[in-house]
C-alpha atoms as a PDB file:
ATOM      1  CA  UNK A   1       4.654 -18.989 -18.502  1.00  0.00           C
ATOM      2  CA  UNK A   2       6.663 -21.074 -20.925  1.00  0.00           C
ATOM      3  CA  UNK A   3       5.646 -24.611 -21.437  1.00  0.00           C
ATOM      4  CA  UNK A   4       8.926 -26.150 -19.879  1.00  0.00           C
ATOM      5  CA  UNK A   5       9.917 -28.357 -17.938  1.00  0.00           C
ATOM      6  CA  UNK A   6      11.728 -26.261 -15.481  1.00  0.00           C
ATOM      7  CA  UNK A   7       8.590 -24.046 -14.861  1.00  0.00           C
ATOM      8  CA  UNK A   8       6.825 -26.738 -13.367  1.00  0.00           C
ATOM      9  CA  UNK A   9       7.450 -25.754 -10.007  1.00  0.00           C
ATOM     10  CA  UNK A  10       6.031 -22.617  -9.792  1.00  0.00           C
ATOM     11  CA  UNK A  11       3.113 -23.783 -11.186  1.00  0.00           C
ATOM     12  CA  UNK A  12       2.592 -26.079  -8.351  1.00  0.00           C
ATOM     13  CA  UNK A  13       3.690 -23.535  -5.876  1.00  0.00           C
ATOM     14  CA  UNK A  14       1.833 -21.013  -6.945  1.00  0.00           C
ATOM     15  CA  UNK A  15      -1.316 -23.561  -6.816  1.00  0.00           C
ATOM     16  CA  UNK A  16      -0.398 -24.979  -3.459  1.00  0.00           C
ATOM     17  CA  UNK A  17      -0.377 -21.473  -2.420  1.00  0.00           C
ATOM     18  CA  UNK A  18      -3.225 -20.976  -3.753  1.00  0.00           C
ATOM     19  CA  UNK A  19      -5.355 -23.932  -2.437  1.00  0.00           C
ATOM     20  CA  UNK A  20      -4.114 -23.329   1.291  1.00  0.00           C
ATOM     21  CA  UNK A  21      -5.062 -19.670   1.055  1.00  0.00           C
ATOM     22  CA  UNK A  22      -8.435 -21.578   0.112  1.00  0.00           C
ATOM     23  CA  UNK A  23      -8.636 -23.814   2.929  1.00  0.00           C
ATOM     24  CA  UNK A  24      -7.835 -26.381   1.684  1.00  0.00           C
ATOM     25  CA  UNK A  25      -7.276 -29.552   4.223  1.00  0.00           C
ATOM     26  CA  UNK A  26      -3.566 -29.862   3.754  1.00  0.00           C
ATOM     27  CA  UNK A  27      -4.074 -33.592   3.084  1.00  0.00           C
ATOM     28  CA  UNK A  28      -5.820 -33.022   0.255  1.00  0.00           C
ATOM     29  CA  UNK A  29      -3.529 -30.523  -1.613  1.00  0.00           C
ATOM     30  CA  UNK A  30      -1.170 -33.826  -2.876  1.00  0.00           C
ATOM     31  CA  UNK A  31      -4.480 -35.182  -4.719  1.00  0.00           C
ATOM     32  CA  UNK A  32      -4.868 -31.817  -6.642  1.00  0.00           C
ATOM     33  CA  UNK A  33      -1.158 -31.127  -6.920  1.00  0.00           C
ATOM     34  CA  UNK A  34      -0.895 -34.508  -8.919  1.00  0.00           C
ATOM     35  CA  UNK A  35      -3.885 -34.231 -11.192  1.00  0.00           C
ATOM     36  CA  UNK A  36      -2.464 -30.475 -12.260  1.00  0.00           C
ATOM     37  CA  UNK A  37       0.761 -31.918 -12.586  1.00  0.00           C
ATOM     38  CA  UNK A  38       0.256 -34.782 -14.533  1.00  0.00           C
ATOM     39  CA  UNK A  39      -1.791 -32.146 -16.760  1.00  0.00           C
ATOM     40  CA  UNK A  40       1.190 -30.119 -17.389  1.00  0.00           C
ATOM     41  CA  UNK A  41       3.488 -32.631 -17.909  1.00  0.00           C
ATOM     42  CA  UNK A  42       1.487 -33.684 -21.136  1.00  0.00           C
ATOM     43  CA  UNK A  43       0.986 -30.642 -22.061  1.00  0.00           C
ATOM     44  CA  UNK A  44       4.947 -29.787 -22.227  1.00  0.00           C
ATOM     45  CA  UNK A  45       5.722 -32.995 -23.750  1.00  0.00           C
ATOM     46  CA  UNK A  46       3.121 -33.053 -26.310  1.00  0.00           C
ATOM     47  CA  UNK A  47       1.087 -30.039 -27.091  1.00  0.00           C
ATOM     48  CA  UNK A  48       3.381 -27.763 -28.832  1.00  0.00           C
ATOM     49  CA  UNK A  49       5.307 -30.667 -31.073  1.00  0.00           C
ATOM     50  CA  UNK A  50       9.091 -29.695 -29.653  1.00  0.00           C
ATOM     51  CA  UNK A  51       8.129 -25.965 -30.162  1.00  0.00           C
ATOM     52  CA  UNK A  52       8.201 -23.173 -28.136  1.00  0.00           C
ATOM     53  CA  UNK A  53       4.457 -22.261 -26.465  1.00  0.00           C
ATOM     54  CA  UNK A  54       3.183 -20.979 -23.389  1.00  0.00           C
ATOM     55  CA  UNK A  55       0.654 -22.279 -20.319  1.00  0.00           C
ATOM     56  CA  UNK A  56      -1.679 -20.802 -18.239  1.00  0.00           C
ATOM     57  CA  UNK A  57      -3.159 -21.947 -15.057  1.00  0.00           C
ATOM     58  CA  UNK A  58      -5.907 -19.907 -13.366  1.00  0.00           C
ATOM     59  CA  UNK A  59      -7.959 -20.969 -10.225  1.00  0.00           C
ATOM     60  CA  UNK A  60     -11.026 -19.792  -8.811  1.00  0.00           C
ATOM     61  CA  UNK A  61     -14.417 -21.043  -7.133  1.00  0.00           C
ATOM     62  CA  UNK A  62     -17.154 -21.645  -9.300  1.00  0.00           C
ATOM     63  CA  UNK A  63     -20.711 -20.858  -7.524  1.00  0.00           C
ATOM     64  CA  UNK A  64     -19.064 -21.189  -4.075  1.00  0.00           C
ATOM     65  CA  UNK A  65     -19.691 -24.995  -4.204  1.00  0.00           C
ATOM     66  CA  UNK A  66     -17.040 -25.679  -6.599  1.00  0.00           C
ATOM     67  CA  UNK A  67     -13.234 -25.440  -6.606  1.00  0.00           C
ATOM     68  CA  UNK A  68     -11.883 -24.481 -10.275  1.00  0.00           C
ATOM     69  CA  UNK A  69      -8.320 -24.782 -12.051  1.00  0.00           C
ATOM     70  CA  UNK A  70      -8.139 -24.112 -15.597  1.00  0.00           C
ATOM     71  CA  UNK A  71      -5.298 -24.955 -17.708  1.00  0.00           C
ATOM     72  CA  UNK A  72      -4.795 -23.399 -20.933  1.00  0.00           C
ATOM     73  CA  UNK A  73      -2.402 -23.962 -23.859  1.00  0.00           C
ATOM     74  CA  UNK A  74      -2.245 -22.889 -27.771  1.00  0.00           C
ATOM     75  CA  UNK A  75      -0.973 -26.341 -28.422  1.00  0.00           C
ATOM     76  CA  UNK A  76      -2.519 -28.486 -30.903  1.00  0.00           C
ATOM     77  CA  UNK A  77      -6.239 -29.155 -30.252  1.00  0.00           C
ATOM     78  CA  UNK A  78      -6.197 -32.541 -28.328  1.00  0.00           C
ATOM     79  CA  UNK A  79      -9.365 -33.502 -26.455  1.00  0.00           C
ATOM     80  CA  UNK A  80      -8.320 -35.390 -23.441  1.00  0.00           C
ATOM     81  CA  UNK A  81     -12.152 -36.314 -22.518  1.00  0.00           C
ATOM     82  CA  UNK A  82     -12.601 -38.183 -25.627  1.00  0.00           C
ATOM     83  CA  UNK A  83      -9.598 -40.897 -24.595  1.00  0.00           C
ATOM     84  CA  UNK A  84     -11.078 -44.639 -24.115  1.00  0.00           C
ATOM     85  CA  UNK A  85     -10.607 -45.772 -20.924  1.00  0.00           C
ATOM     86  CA  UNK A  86      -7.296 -47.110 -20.412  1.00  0.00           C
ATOM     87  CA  UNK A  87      -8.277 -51.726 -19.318  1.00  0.00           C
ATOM     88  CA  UNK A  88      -6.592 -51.409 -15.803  1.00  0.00           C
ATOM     89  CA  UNK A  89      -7.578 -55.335 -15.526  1.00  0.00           C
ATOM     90  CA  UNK A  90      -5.083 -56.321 -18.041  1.00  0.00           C
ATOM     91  CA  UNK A  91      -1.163 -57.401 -17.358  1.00  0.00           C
ATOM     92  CA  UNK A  92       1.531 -54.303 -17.488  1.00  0.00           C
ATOM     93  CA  UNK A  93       2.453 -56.740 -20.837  1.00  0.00           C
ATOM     94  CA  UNK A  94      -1.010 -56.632 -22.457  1.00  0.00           C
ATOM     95  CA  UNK A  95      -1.896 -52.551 -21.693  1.00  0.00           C
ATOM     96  CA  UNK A  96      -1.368 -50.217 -24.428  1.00  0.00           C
ATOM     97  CA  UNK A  97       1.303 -47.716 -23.486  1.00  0.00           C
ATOM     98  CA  UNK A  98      -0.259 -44.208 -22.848  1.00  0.00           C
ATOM     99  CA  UNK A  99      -3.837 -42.920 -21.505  1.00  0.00           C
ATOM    100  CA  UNK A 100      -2.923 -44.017 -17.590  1.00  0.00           C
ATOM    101  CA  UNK A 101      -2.275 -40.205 -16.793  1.00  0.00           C
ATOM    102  CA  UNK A 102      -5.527 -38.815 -17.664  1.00  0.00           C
ATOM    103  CA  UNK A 103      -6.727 -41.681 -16.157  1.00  0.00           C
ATOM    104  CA  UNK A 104      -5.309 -40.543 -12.772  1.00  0.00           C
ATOM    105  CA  UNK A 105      -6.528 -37.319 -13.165  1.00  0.00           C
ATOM    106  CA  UNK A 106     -10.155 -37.976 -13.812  1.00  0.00           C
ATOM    107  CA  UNK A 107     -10.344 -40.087 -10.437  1.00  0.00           C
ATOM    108  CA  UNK A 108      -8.536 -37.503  -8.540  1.00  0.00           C
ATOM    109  CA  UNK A 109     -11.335 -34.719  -9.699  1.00  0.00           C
ATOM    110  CA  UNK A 110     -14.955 -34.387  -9.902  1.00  0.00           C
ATOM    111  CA  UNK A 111     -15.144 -33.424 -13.023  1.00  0.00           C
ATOM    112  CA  UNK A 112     -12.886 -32.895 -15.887  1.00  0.00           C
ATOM    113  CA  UNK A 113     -13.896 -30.436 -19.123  1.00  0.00           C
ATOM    114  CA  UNK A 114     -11.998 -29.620 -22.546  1.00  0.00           C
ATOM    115  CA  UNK A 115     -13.193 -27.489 -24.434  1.00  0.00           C
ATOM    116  CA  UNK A 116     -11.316 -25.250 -27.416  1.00  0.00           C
ATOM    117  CA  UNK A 117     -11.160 -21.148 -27.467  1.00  0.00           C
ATOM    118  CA  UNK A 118     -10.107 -20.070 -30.172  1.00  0.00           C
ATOM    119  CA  UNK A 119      -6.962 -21.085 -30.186  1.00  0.00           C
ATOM    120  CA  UNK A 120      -6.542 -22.446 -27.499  1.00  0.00           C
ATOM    121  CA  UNK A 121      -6.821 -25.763 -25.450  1.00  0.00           C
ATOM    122  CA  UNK A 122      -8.626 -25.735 -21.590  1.00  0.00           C
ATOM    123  CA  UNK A 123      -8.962 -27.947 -19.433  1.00  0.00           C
ATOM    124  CA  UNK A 124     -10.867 -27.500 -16.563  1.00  0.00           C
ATOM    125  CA  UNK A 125     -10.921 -29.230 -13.576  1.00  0.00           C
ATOM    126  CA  UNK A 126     -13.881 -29.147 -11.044  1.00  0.00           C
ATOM    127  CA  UNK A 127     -13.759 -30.164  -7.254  1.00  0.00           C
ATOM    128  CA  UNK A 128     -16.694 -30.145  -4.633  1.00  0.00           C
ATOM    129  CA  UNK A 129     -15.884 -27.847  -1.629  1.00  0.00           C
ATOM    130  CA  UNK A 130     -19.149 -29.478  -0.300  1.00  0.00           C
ATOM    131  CA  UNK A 131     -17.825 -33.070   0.350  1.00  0.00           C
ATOM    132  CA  UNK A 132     -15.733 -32.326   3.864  1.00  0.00           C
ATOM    133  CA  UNK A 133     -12.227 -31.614   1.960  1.00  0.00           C
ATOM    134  CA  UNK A 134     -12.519 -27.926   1.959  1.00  0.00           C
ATOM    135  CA  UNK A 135     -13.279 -25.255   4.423  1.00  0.00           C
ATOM    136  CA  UNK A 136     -14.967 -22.558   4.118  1.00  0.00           C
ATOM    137  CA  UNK A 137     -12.535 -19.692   3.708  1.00  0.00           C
ATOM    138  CA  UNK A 138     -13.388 -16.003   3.871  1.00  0.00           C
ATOM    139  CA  UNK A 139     -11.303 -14.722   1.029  1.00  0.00           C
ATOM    140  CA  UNK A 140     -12.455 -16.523  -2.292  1.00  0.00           C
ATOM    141  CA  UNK A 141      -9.752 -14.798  -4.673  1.00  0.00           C
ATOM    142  CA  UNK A 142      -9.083 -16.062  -7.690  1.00  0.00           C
ATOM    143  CA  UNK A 143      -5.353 -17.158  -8.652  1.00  0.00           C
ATOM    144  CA  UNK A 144      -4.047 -16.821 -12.186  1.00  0.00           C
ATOM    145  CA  UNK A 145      -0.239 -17.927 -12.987  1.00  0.00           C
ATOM    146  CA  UNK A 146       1.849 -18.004 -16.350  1.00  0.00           C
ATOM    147  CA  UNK A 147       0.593 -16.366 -20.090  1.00  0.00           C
END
C-alpha cells in the first residue's frame, strides 16, 4: 500500500481486525494499535525522503507463544534499535526534539527487531500471548496488508 498518509487507516483496521480475530482482549488492541501507528507515521514522514514508496504490514504468531507484526518499507535503511534512549527526566526545554516515538513503541511491545532485506527495512514487533492479554484462539491465520 502506498506510504501515505491517508492509508493509515486501513492499516489499523485491517490490524484491529486482525488482532480481534486473534483474541485479542479488546483492551489491549489500543496498546498495539499505537505502537504500529506511531511506526507508520515515521515511516511516511521519513523513509522515502518526500518520494513516492510503498509499506507492508503482515501479522502472524510466531511459535504459538508470540504475537508478530512486521512492517516493511524500501525506504532508506534507518535502524530504529540503534536510537539512544531519549532522557525522559529532563524538562520539555532541555530534551532533544525526536526519539520519544520509538520510545513509546518499545514499552508498548516485548520486543522490537530491525533488521535489512535486501532492500528493504523491517521492523518487527513481538508480543507474549502468554502474559494474560491474549486468548487462545482457534484460527491462528496470518494477516498480510499493503505491497
Amino acid at each position: 500500500m502506498p506510504a501515505k498518509m491517508n492509508n493509515l487507516g486501513n492499516f489499523i483496521q485491517s490490524l484491529s481486525r486482525w488482532l480481534k480475530q486473534q483474541g485479542m482482549a479488546s483492551e489491549q488492541i489500543p496498546r498495539v494499535q499505537l505502537a504500529v501507528e506511531e511506526a507508520l507515521v515515521n515511516i511516511i514522514r521519513y523513509a522515502y525522503e518526500g518520494q513516492a514508496g510503498d509499506i507492508e504490514l503482515r501479522c502472524g504468531i510466531a511459535d504459538d507463544q508470540r504475537f508478530v507484526i512486521e512492517i516493511l518499507d524500501s525506504g532508506v535503511p534507518f535502524d530504529v534499535c540503534t536510537l539512544p534512549k531519549p532522557d525522559i527526566q529532563c524538562s520539555i526545554k532541555e530534551r532533544k526534539i525526536g526519539g520519544l516515538g520509538v520510545f513509546f513503541i518499545q514499552r508498548m511491545v516485548d520486543e522490537l527487531l530491525y533488521r535489512r532485506e535486501g532492500d528493504k527495512n523491517v521492523l518487527t514487533m513481538f508480543i507474549s500471548r502468554n502474559d494474560g492479554r491474549f486468548s487462545r484462539s482457534s484460527s491462528n491465520q496470518d494477516m498480510h496488508a499493503g505491497a
